[in-house]
Protein backbone atom coordinates (compact mmCIF):
# COMPACT_ATOMS: atom_id res chain seq x y z
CA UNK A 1 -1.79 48.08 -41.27
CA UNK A 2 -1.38 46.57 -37.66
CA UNK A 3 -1.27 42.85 -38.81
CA UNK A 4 2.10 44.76 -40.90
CA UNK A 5 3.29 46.25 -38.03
CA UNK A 6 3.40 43.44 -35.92
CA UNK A 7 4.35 41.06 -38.83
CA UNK A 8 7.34 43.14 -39.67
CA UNK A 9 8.39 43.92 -35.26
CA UNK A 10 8.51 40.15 -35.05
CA UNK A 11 10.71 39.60 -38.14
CA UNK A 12 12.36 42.45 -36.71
CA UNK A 13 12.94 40.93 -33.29
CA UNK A 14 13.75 37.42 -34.51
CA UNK A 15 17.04 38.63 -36.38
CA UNK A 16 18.06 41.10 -33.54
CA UNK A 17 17.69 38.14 -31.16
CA UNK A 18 19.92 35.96 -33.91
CA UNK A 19 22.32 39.17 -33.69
CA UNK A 20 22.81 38.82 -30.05
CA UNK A 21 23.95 35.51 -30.03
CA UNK A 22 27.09 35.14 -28.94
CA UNK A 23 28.64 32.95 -31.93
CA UNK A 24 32.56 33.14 -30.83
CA UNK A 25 31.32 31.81 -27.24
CA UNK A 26 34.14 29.51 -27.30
CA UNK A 27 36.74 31.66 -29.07
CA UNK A 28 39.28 34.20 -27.27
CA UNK A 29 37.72 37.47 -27.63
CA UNK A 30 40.06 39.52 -29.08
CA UNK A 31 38.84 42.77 -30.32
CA UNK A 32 38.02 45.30 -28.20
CA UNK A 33 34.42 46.69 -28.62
CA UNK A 34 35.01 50.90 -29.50
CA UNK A 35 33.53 53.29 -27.52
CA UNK A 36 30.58 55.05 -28.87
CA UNK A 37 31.53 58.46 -30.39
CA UNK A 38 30.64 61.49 -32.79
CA UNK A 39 31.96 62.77 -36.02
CA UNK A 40 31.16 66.05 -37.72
CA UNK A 41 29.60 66.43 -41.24
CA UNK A 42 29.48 63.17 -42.30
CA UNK A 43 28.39 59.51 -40.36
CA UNK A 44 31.27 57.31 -41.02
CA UNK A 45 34.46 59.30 -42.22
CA UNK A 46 37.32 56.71 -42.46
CA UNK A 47 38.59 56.02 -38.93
CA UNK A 48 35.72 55.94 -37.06
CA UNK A 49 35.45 53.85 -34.42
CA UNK A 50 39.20 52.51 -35.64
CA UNK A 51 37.65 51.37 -38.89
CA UNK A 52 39.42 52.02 -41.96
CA UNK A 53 36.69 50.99 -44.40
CA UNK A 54 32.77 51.63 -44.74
CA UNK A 55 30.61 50.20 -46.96
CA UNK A 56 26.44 49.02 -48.57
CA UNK A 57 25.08 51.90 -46.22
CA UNK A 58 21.68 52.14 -44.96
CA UNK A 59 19.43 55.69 -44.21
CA UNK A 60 15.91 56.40 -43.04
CA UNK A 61 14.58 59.91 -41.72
CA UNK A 62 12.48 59.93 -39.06
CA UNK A 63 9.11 62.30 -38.40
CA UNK A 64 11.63 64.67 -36.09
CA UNK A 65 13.95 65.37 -38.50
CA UNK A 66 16.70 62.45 -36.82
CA UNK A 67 18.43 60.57 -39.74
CA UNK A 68 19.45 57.13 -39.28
CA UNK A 69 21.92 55.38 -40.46
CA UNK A 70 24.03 52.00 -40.59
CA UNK A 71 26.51 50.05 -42.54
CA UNK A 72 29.42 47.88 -42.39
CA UNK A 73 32.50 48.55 -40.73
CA UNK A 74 35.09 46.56 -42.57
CA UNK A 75 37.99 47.68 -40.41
CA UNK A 76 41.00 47.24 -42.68
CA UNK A 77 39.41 45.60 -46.04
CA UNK A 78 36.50 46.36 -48.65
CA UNK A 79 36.23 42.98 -48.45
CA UNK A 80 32.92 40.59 -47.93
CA UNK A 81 33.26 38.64 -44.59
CA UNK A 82 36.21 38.07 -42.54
CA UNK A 83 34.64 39.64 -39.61
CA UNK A 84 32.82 42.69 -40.13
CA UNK A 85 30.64 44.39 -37.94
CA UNK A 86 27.57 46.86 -37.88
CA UNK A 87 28.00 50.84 -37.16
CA UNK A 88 24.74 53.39 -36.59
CA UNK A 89 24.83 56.82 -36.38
CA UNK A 90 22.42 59.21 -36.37
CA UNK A 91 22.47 63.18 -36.58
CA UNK A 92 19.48 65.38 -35.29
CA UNK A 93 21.21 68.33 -37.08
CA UNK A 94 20.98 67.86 -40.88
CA UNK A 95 23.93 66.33 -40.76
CA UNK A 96 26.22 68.43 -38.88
CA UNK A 97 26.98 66.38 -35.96
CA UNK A 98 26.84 62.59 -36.08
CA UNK A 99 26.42 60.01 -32.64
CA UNK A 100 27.56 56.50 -33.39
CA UNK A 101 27.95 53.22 -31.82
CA UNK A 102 28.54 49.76 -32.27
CA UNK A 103 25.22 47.97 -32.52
CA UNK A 104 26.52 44.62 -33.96
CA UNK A 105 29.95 43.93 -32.59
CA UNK A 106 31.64 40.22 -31.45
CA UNK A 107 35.60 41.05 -31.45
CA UNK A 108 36.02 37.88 -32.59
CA UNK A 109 37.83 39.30 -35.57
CA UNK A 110 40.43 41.52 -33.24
CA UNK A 111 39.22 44.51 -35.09
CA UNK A 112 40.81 43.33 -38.27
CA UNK A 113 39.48 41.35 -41.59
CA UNK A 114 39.65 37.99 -40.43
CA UNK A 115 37.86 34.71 -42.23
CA UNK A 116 37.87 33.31 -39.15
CA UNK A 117 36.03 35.50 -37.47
CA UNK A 118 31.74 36.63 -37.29
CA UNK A 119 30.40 38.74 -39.93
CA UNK A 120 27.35 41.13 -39.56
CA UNK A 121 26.62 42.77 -43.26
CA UNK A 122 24.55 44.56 -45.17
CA UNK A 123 22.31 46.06 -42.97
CA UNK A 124 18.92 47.57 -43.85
CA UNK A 125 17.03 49.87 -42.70
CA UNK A 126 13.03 50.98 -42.18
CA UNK A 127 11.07 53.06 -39.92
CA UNK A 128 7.25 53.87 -39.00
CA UNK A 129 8.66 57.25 -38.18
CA UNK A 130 9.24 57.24 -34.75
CA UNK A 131 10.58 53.88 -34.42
CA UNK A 132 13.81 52.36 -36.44
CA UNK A 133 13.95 48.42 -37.29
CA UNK A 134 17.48 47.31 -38.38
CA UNK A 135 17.81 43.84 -40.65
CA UNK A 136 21.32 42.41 -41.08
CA UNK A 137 23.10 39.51 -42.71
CA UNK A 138 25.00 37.00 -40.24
CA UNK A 139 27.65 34.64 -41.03
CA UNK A 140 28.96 32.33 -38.83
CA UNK A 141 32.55 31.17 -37.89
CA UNK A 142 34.37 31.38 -41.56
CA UNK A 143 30.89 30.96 -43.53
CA UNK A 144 29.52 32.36 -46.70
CA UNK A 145 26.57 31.87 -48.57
CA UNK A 146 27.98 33.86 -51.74
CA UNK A 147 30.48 31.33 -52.54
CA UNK A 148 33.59 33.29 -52.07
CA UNK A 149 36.63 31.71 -53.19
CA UNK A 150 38.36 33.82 -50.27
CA UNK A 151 35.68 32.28 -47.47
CA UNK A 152 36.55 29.17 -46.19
CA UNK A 153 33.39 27.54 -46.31
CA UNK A 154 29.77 27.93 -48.33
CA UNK A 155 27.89 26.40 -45.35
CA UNK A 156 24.37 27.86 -44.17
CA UNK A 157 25.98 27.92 -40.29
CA UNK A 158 22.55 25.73 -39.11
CA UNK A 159 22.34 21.64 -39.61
CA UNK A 160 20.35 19.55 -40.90
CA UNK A 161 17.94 19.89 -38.02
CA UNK A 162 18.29 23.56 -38.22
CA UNK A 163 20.27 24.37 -34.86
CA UNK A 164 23.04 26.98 -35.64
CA UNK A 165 25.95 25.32 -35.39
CA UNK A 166 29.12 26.80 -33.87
CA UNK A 167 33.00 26.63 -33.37
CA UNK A 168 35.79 26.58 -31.22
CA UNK A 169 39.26 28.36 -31.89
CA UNK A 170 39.90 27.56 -35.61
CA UNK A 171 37.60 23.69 -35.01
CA UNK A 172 34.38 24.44 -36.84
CA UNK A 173 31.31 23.15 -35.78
CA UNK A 174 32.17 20.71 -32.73
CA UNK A 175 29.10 22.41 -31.09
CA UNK A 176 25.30 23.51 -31.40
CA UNK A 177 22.96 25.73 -30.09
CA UNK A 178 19.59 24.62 -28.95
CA UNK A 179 16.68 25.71 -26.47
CA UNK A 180 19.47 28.24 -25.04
CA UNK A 181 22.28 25.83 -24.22
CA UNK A 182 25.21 24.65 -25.82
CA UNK A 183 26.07 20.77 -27.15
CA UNK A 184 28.57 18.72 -28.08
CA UNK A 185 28.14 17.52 -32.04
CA UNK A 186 29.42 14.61 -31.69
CA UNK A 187 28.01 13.72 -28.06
CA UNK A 188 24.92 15.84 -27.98
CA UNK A 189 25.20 16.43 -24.26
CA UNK A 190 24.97 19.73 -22.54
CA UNK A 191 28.41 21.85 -22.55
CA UNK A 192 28.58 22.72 -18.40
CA UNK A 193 29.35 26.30 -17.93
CA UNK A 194 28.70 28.04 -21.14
CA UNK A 195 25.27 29.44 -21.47
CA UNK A 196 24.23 31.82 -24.46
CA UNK A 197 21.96 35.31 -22.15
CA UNK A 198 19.51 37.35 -23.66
């Protein structure tokens, strides 16, 4: 059961760390990131957080009593990709009062569906009962793995060396990401002043 535990904190840790990278990090920014917030009887009632549109929702129930749960906020679409972003709330009184907060969010999309733009979606969710591991989709810069006519592209977002590749304004994939820092494509030297954190 510990060789599981650990197993499933690393997976857990290697696609939070591929959540926090910043993807955009040569795009303007335009979204601005909502402020954490509460609702009452439900998690995401339509307008939360400025979001129009909810959807593939995720719930566990902790030990406590606290439920958890997560989904997509599509902003102003039901649509797959175009910039969508990840919502959890959680509610330590049967569901009377909800907390959320962004815990996937870019602005890369300007708070609008954009196939441009990051997408975090389809989250999932799983607990131990005291702790709360969240798994999410990713797709880069105006990439899709389904195939959508929609989505501009039905790239993986990694080459063939398996850096994930990134963009600039509406130029996909003039750049990489590898040991932390940021190249060139076509150069493969170091980009000077851009550096992805922690």
């Amino acid at each position: 059961m510990n060789h599981m535990k650990r197993v499933l904190s690393l997976l857990c840790v290697v696609t939070m760390l591929l959540g926090i990278v910043p993807l955009n990090v040569f795009a303007a920014v335009t979204g601005t990131r909502p402020s954490d917030g509460t609702t009452a009887n439900q998690p995401f009632p339509s307008g939360t957080g400025g979001s129009a549109n909810f959807r593939i929702p995720a719930m566990v129930t902790l030990d406590d009593g606290t439920i958890v749960t997560a989904c997509d906020a599509r902003w102003d679409t039901t649509a797959d990709g175009g910039g969508l972003d990840t919502i959890v709330s959680y509610s330590t009184d049967n569901g009377a009062t909800w907390n959320y907060t962004f815990a996937n969010y870019l602005g890369d999309n300007g708070n609008s569906h954009n196939n441009d733009s990051t997408a975090f979606i389809d989250p999932s969710l799983a607990t131990d009962g005291s702790t709360v591991y969240m798994l999410v989709d990713l797709f880069t810069h105006g990439v899709a793995l389904n195939g959508a006519a929609s989505m501009p592209s039905t790239e993986t977002g990694f080459d063939s060396q398996g850096r994930l590749i990134l963009t600039k304004d509406d130029s996909p994939y003039q750049y990489y990401l590898s040991n932390n820092k940021i190249y060139n494509s076509s150069t493969n030297e170091v980009i000077d002043g851009y550096t992805v954190d922690e």
